[in-house]
C-alpha atoms as a PDB file:
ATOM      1  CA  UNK A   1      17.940  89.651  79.759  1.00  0.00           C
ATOM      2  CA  UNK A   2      18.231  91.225  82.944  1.00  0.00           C
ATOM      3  CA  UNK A   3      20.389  94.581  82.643  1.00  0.00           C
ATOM      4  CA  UNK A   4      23.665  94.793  84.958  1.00  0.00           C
ATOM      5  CA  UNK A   5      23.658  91.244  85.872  1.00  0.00           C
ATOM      6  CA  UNK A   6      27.353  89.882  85.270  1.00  0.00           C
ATOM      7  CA  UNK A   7      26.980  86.508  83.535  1.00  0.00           C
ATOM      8  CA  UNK A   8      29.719  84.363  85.206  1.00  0.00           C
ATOM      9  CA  UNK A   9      30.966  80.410  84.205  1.00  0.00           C
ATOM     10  CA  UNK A  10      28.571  78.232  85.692  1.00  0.00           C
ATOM     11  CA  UNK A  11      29.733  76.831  89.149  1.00  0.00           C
ATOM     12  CA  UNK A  12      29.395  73.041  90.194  1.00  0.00           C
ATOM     13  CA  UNK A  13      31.723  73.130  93.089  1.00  0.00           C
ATOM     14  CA  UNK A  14      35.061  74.905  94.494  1.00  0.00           C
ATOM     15  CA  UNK A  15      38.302  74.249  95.206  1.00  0.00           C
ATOM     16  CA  UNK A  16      40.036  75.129  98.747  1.00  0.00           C
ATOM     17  CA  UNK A  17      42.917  75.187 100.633  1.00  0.00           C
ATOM     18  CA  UNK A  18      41.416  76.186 103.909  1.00  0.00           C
ATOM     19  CA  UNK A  19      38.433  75.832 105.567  1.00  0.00           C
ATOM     20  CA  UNK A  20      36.219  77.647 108.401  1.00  0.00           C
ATOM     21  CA  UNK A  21      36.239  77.174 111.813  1.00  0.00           C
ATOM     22  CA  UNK A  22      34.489  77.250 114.653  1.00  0.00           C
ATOM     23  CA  UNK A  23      36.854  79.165 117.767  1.00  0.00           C
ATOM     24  CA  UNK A  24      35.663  81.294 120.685  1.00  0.00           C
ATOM     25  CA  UNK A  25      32.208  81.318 119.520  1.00  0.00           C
ATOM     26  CA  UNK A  26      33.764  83.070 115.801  1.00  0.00           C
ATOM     27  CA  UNK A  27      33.294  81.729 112.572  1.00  0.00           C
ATOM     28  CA  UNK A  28      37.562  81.924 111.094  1.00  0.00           C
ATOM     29  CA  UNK A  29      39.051  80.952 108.225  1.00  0.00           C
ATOM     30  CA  UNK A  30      42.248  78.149 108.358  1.00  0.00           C
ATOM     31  CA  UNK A  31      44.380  77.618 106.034  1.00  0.00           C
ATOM     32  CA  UNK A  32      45.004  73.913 104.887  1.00  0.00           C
ATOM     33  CA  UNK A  33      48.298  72.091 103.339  1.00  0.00           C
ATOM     34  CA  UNK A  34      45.979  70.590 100.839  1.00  0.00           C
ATOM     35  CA  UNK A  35      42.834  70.903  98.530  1.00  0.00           C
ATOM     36  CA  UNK A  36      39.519  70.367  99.266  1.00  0.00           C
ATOM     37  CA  UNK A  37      37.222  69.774  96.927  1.00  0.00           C
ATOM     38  CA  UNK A  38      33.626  70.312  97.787  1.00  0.00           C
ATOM     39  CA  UNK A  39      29.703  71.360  96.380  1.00  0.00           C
ATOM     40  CA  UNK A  40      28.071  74.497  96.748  1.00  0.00           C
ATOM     41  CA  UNK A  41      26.159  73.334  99.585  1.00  0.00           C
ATOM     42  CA  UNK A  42      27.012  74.384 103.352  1.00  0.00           C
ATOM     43  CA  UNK A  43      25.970  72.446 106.542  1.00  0.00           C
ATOM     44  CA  UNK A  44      26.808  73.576 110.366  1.00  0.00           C
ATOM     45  CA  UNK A  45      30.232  71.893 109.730  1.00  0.00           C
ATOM     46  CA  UNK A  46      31.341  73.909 106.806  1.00  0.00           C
ATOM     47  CA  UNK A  47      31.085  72.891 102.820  1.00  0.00           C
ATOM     48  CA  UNK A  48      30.037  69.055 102.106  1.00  0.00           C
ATOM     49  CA  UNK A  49      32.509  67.604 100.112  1.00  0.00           C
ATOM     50  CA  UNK A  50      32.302  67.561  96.284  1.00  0.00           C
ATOM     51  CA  UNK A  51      31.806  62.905  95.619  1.00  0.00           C
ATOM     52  CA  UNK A  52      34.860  64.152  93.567  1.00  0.00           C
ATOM     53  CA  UNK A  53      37.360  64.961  96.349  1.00  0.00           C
ATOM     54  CA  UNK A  54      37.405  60.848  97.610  1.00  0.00           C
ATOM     55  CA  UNK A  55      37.517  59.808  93.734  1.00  0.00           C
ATOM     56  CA  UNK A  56      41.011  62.017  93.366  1.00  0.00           C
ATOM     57  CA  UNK A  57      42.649  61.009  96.369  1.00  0.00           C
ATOM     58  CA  UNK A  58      44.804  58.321  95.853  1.00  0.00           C
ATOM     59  CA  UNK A  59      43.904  56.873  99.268  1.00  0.00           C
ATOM     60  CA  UNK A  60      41.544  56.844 102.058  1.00  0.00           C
ATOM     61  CA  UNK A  61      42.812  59.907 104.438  1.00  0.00           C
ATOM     62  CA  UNK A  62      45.460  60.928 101.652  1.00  0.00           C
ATOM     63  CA  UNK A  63      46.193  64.665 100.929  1.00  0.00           C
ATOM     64  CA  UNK A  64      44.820  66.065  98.064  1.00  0.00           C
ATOM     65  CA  UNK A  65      48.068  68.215  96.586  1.00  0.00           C
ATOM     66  CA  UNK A  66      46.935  67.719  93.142  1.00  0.00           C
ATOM     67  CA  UNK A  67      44.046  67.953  90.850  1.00  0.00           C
ATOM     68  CA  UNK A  68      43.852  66.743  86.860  1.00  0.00           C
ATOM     69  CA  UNK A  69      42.362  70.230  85.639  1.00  0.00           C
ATOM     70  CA  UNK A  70      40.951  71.567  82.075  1.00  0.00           C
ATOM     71  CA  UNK A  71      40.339  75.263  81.633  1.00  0.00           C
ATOM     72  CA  UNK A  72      36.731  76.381  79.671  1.00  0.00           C
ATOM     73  CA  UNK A  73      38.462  79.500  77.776  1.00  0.00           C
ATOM     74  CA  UNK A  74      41.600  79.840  75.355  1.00  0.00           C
ATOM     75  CA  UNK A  75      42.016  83.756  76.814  1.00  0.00           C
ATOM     76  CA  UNK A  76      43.670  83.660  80.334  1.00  0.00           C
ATOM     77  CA  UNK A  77      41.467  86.548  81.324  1.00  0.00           C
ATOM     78  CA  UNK A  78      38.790  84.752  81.187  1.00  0.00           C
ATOM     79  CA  UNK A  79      39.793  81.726  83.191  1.00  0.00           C
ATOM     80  CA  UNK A  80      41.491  83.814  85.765  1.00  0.00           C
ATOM     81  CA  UNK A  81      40.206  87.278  86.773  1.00  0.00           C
ATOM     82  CA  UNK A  82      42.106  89.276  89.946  1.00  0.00           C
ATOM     83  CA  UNK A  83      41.312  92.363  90.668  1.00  0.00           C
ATOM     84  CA  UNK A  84      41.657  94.645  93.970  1.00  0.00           C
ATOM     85  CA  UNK A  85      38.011  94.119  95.844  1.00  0.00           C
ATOM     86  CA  UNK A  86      36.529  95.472  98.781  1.00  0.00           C
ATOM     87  CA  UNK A  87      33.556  94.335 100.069  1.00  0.00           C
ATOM     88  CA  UNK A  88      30.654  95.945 102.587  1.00  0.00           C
ATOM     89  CA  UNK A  89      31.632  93.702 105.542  1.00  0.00           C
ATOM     90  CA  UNK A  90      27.726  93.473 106.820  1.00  0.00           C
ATOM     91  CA  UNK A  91      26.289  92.505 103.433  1.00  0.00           C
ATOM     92  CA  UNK A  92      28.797  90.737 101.777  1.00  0.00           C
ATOM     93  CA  UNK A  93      27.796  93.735  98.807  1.00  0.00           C
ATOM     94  CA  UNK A  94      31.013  94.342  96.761  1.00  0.00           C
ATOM     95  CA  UNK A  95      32.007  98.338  97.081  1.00  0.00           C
ATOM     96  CA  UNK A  96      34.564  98.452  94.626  1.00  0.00           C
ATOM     97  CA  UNK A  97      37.027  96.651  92.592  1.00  0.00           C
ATOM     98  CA  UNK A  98      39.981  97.867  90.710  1.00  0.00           C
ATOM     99  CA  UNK A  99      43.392  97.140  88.851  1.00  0.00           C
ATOM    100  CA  UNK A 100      45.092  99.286  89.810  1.00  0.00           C
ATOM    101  CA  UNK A 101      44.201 101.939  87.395  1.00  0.00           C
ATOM    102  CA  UNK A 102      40.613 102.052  86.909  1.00  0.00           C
ATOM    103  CA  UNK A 103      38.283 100.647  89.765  1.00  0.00           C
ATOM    104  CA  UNK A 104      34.044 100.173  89.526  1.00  0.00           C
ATOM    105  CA  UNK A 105      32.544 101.848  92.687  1.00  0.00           C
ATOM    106  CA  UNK A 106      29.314 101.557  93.798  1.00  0.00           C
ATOM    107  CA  UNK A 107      28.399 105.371  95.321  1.00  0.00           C
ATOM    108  CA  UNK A 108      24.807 107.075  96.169  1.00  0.00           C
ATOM    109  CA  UNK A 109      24.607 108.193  93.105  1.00  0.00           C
ATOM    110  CA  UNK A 110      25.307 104.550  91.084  1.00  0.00           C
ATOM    111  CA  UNK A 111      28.096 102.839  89.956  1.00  0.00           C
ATOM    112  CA  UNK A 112      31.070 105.271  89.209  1.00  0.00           C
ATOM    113  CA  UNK A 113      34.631 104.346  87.250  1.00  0.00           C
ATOM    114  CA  UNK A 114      37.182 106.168  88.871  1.00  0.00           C
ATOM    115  CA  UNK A 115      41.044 105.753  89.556  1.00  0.00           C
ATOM    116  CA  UNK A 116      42.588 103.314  91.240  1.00  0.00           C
ATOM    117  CA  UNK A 117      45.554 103.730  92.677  1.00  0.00           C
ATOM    118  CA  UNK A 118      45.878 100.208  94.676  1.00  0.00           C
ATOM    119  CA  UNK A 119      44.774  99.605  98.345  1.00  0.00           C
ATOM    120  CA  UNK A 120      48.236 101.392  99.574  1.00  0.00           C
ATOM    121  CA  UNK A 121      47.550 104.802  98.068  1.00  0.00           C
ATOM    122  CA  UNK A 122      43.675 104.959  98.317  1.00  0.00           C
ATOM    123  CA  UNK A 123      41.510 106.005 101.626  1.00  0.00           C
ATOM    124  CA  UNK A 124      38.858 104.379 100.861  1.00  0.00           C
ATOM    125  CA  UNK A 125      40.944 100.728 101.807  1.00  0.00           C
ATOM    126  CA  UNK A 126      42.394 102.050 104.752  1.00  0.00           C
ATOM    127  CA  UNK A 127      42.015  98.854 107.598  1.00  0.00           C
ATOM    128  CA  UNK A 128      43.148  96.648 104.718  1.00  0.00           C
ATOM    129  CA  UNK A 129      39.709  95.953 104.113  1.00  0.00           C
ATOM    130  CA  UNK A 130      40.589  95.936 100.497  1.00  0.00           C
ATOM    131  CA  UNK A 131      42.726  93.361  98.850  1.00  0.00           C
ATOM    132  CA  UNK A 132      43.756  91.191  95.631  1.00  0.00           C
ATOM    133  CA  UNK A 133      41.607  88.672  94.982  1.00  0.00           C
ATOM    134  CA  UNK A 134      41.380  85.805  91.997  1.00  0.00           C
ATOM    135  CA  UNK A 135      39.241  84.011  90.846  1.00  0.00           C
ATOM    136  CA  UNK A 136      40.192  80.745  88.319  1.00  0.00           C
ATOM    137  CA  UNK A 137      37.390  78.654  87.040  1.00  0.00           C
ATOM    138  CA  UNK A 138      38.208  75.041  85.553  1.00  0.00           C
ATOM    139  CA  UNK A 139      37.102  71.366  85.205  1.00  0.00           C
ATOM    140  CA  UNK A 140      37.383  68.690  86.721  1.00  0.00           C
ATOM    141  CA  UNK A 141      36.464  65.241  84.410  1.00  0.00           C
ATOM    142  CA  UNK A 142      34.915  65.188  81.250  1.00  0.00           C
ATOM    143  CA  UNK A 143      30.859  65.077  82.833  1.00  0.00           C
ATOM    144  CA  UNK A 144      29.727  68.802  82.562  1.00  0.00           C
ATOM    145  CA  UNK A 145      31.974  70.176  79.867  1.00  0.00           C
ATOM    146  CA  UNK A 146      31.034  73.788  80.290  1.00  0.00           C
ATOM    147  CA  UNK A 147      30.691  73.615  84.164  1.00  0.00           C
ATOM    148  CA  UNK A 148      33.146  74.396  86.174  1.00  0.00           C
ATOM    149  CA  UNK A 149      35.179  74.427  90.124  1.00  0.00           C
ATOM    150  CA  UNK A 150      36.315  77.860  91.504  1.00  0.00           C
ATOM    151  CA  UNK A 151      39.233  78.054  93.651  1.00  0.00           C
ATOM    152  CA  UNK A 152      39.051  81.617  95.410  1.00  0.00           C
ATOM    153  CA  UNK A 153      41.972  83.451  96.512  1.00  0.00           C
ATOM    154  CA  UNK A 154      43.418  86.383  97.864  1.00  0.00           C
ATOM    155  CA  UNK A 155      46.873  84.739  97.924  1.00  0.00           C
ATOM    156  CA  UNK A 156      49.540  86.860  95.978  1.00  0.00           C
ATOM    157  CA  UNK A 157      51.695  84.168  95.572  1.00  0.00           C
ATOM    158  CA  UNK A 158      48.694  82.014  93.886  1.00  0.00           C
ATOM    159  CA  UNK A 159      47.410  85.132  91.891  1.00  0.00           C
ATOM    160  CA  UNK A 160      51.010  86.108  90.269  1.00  0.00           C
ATOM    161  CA  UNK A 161      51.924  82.300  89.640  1.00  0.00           C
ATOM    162  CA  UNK A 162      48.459  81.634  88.047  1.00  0.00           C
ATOM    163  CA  UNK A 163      48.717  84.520  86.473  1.00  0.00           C
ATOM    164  CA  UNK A 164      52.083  84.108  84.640  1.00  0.00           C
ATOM    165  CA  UNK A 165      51.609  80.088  83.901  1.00  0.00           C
ATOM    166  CA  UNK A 166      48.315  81.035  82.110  1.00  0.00           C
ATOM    167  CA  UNK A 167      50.311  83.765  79.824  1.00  0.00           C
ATOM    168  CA  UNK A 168      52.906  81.156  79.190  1.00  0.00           C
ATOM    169  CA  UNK A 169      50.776  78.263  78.246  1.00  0.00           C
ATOM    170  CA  UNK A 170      48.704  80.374  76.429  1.00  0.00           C
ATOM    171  CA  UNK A 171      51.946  81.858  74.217  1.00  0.00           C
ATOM    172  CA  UNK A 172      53.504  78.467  73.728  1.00  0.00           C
ATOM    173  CA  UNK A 173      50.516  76.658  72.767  1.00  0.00           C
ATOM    174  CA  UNK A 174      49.215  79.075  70.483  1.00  0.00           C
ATOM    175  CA  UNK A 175      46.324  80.142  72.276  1.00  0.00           C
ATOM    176  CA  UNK A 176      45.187  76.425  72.948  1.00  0.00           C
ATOM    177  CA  UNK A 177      44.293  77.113  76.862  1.00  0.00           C
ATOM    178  CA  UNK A 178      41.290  75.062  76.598  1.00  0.00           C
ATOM    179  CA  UNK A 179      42.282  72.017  75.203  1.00  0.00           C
ATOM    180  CA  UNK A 180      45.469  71.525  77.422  1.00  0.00           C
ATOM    181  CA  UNK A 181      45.885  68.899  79.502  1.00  0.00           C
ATOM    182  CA  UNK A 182      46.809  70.770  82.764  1.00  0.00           C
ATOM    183  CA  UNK A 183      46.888  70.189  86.677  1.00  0.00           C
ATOM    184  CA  UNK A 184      46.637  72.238  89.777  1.00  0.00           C
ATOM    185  CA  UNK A 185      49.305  71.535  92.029  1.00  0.00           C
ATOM    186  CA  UNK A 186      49.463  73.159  95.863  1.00  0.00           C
ATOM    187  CA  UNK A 187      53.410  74.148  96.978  1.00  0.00           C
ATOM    188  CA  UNK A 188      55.077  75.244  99.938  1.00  0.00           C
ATOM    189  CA  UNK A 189      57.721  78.086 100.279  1.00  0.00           C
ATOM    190  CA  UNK A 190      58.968  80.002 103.573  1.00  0.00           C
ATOM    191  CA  UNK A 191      59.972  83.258 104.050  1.00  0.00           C
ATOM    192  CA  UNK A 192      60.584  86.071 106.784  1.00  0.00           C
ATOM    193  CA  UNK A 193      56.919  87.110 106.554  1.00  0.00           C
ATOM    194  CA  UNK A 194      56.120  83.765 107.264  1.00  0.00           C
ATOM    195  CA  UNK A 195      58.658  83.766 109.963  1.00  0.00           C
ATOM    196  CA  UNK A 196      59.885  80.169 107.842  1.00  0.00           C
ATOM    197  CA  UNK A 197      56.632  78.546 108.300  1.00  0.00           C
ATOM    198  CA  UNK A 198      55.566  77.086 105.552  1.00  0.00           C
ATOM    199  CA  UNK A 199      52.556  78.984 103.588  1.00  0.00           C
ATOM    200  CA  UNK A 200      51.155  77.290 100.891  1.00  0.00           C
ATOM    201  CA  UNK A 201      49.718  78.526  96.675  1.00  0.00           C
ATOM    202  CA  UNK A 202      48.272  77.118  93.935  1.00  0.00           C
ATOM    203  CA  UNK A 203      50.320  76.171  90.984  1.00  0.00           C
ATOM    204  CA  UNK A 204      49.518  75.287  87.523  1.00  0.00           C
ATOM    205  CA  UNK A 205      51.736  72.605  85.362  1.00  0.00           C
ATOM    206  CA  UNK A 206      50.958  70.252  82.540  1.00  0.00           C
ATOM    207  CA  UNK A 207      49.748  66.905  83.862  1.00  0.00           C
ATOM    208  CA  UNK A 208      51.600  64.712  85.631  1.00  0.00           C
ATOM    209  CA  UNK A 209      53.770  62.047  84.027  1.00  0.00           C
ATOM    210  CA  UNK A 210      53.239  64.105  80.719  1.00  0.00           C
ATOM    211  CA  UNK A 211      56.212  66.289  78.889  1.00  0.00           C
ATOM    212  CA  UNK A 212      55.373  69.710  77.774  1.00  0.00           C
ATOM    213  CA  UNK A 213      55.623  68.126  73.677  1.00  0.00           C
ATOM    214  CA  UNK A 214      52.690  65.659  74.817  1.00  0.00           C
ATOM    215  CA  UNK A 215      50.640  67.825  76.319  1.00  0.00           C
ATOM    216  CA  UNK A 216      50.921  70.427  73.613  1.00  0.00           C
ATOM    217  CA  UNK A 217      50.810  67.646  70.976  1.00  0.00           C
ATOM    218  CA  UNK A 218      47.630  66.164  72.935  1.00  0.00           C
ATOM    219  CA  UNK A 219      45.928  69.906  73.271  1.00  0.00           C
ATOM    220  CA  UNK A 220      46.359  70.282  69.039  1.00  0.00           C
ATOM    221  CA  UNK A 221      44.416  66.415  68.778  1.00  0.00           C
ATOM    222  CA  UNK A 222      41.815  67.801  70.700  1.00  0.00           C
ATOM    223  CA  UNK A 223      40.702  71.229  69.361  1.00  0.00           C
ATOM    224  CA  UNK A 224      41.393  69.837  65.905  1.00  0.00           C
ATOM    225  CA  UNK A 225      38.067  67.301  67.168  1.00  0.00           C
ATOM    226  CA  UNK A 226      36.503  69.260  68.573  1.00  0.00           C
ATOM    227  CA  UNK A 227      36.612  72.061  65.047  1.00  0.00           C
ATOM    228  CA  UNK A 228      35.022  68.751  63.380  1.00  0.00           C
ATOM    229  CA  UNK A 229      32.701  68.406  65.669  1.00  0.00           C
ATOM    230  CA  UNK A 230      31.522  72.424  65.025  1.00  0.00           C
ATOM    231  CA  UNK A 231      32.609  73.397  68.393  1.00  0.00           C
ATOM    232  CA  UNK A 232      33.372  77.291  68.213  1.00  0.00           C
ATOM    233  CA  UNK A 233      35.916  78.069  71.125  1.00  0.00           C
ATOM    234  CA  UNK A 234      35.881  81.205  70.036  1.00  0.00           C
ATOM    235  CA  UNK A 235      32.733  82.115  70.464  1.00  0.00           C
ATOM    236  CA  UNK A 236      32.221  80.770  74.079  1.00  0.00           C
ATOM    237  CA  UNK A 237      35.297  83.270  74.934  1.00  0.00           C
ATOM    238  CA  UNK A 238      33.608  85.859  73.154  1.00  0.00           C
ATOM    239  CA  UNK A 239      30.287  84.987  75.576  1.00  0.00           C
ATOM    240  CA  UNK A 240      31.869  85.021  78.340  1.00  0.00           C
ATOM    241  CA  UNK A 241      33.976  87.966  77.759  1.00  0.00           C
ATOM    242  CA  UNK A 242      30.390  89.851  77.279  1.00  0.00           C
ATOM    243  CA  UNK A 243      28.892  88.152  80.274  1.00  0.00           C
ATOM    244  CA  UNK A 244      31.472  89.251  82.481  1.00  0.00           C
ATOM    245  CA  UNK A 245      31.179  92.479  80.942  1.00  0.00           C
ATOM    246  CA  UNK A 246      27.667  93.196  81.104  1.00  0.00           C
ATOM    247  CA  UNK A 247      28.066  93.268  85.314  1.00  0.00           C
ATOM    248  CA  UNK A 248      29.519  95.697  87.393  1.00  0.00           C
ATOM    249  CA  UNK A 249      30.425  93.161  89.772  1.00  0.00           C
ATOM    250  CA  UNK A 250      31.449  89.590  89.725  1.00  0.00           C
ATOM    251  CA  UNK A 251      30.245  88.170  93.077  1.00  0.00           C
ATOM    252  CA  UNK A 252      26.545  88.744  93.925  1.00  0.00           C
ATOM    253  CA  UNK A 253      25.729  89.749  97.292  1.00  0.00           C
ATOM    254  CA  UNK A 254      24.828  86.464  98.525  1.00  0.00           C
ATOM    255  CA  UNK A 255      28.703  85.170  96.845  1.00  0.00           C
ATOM    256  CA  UNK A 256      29.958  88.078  98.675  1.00  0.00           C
ATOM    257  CA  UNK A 257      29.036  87.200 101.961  1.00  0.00           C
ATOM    258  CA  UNK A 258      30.592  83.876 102.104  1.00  0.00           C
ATOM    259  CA  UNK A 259      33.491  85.441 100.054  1.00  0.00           C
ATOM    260  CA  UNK A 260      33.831  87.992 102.961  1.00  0.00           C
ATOM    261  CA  UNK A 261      34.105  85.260 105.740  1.00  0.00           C
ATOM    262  CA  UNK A 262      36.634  83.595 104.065  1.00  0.00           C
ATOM    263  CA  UNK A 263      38.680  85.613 103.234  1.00  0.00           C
ATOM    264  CA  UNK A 264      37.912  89.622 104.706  1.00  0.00           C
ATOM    265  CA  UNK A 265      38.294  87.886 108.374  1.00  0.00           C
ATOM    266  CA  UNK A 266      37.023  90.598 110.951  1.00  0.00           C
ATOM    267  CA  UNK A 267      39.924  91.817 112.960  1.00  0.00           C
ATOM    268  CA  UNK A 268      42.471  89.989 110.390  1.00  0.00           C
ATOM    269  CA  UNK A 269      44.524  93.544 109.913  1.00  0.00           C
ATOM    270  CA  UNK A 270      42.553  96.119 110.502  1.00  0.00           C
ATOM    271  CA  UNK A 271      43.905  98.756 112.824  1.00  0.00           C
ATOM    272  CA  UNK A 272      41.114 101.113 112.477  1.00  0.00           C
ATOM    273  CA  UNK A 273      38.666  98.717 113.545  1.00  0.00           C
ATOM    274  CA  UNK A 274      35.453  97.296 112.288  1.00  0.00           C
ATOM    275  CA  UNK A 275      33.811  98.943 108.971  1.00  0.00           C
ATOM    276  CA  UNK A 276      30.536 101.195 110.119  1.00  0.00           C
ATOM    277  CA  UNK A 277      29.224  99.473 107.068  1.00  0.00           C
ATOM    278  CA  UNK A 278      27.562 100.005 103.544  1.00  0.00           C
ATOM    279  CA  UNK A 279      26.430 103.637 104.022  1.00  0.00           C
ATOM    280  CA  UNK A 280      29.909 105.029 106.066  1.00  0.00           C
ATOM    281  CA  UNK A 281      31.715 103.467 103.142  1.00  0.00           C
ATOM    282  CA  UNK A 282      29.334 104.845 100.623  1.00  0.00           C
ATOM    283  CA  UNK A 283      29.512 108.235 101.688  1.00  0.00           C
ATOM    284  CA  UNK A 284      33.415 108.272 101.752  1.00  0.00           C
ATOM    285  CA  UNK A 285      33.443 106.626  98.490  1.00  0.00           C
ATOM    286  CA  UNK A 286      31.238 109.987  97.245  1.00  0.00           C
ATOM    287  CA  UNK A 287      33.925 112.002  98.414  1.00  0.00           C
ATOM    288  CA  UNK A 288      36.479 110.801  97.055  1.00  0.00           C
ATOM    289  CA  UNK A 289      34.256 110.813  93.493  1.00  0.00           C
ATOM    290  CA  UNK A 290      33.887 114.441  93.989  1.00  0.00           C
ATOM    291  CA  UNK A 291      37.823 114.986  95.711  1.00  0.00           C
ATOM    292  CA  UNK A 292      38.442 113.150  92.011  1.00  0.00           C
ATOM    293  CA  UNK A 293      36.411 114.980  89.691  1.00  0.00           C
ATOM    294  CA  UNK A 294      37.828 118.442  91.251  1.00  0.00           C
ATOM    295  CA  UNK A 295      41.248 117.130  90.638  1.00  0.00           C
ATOM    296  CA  UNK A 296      40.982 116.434  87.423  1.00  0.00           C
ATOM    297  CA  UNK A 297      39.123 119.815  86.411  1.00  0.00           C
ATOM    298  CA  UNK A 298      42.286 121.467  88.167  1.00  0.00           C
END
């Protein structure tokens, strides 16, 4: 097995809520009012859709808002990970990610763990540069029951309600994430930031037309099958928790890239400018190691 290669959930397609477009000769993310569903493949119009996205709309030309959803893992960890990430804007490489305690940096002399004290208090994200960023991994139908749809996001609004609808599933189903019968939903909320336009996050809620007693009666059906049929849920959480851990990063460099256009827009709010790159950020990133490491002998 190859050593510090992070072993993610295998990926069959993604979800969006935005897309990229084309404007004065720059590549720029949109956002959307509904979800996209499409492969892993790109063209020189953006992602081709997933043969999934026209099977869940209801209708020809209808918005997708929401999408009939299974998670892999019974640990919301696992099916959601967020994290503050920054990422080398000319190689899509990731630089270092954090939770706001402890962050993984890459540095010329390897991959360091040092504090993190969140992208308002550290120098290294100054040009907001760095931000939080989620990833949630689920299915979509019953064909590929360990493959899985991403839907990226450096939304705070879908990152804490993700977040806190995984905990309370989790808690009130007795740990039966995987076997719920769930569904991602897309909302819409103004506020002054907004200046009362609507902005739009991802949601998570038992499946439509379903009470919380079904689903959680439906969920207890399912992994009780599925312990008859020697499927060990806790050992596929116990993989993945290993795979993730045996990486220092998530995204590879070539994930990065894409991950960086989408949603590390050049210019978006940046007042310093433009990153120099991998090797400016590098060498600042050694200083602070060493500004660290002298604090902490003091």
């Amino acid at each position: 097995m190859l050593k510090g290669l992070a072993l993610t959930p295998p990926v069959i397609g993604r979800i969006a809520i935005g897309k990229i477009i084309v404007k004065d000769g720059k590549r720029l993310p949109e956002k959307d009012d509904e979800f996209t569903v499409t492969s892993q493949v790109q063209n020189r119009d953006g992602w081709v859709n997933h043969p999934l996205d026209a099977t869940l709309r209801k209708d020809a030309g209808a918005k997708l808002r929401s999408i009939p959803v299974r998670l892999l893992f019974d640990d919301p960890d696992l099916n959601l990970r967020a994290s503050y990430s920054l990422f080398d804007r000319g190689t899509g490489r990731p630089l270092c990610v954090g939770n706001g305690e402890t962050c993984r940096r890459a540095t010329t002399s390897g991959i360091q763990t040092l504090p993190c004290p969140s992208p308002e208090a550290c120098d290294l994200a100054l040009g907001g540069y760095c931000k939080p960023y989620g990833r949630l991994n689920v299915r979509i139908g019953d064909d590929d029951e360990l493959g899985s749809f991403v839907f990226r996001t450096t939304g705070f609004n879908s990152i804490r309600t993700l977040s806190t609808r995984l905990k309370y599933f989790h808690a009130v189903s007795g740990g039966l994430l995987s076997t719920l019968p769930l569904e991602l939903r897309l909302r819409g909320k103004s506020t002054t930031q907004s200046h009362r336009s609507a902005i739009y996050y991802v949601d998570l809620t038992v499946r439509t037309g379903m009470t919380m007693n079904e689903a959680l009666s439906a969920a207890r059906l399912q992994s009780a099958e599925r312990n008859v049929m020697g499927f060990d849920q806790v050992a596929l959480d116990a993989a993945a928790r290993q795979g993730f851990a045996d990486g220092a990063f998530e995204e590879s460099e070539e994930e990065g890239a894409a991950v960086v256009e989408e949603f590390y827009p050049e210019g978006s709010d940046a007042p310093l400018g433009k990153p120099a790159g991998l090797v400016a950020k590098v060498a600042l990133a050694d200083k602070l190691s060493q500004k660290a490491a002298l604090l902490k002998v003091a």
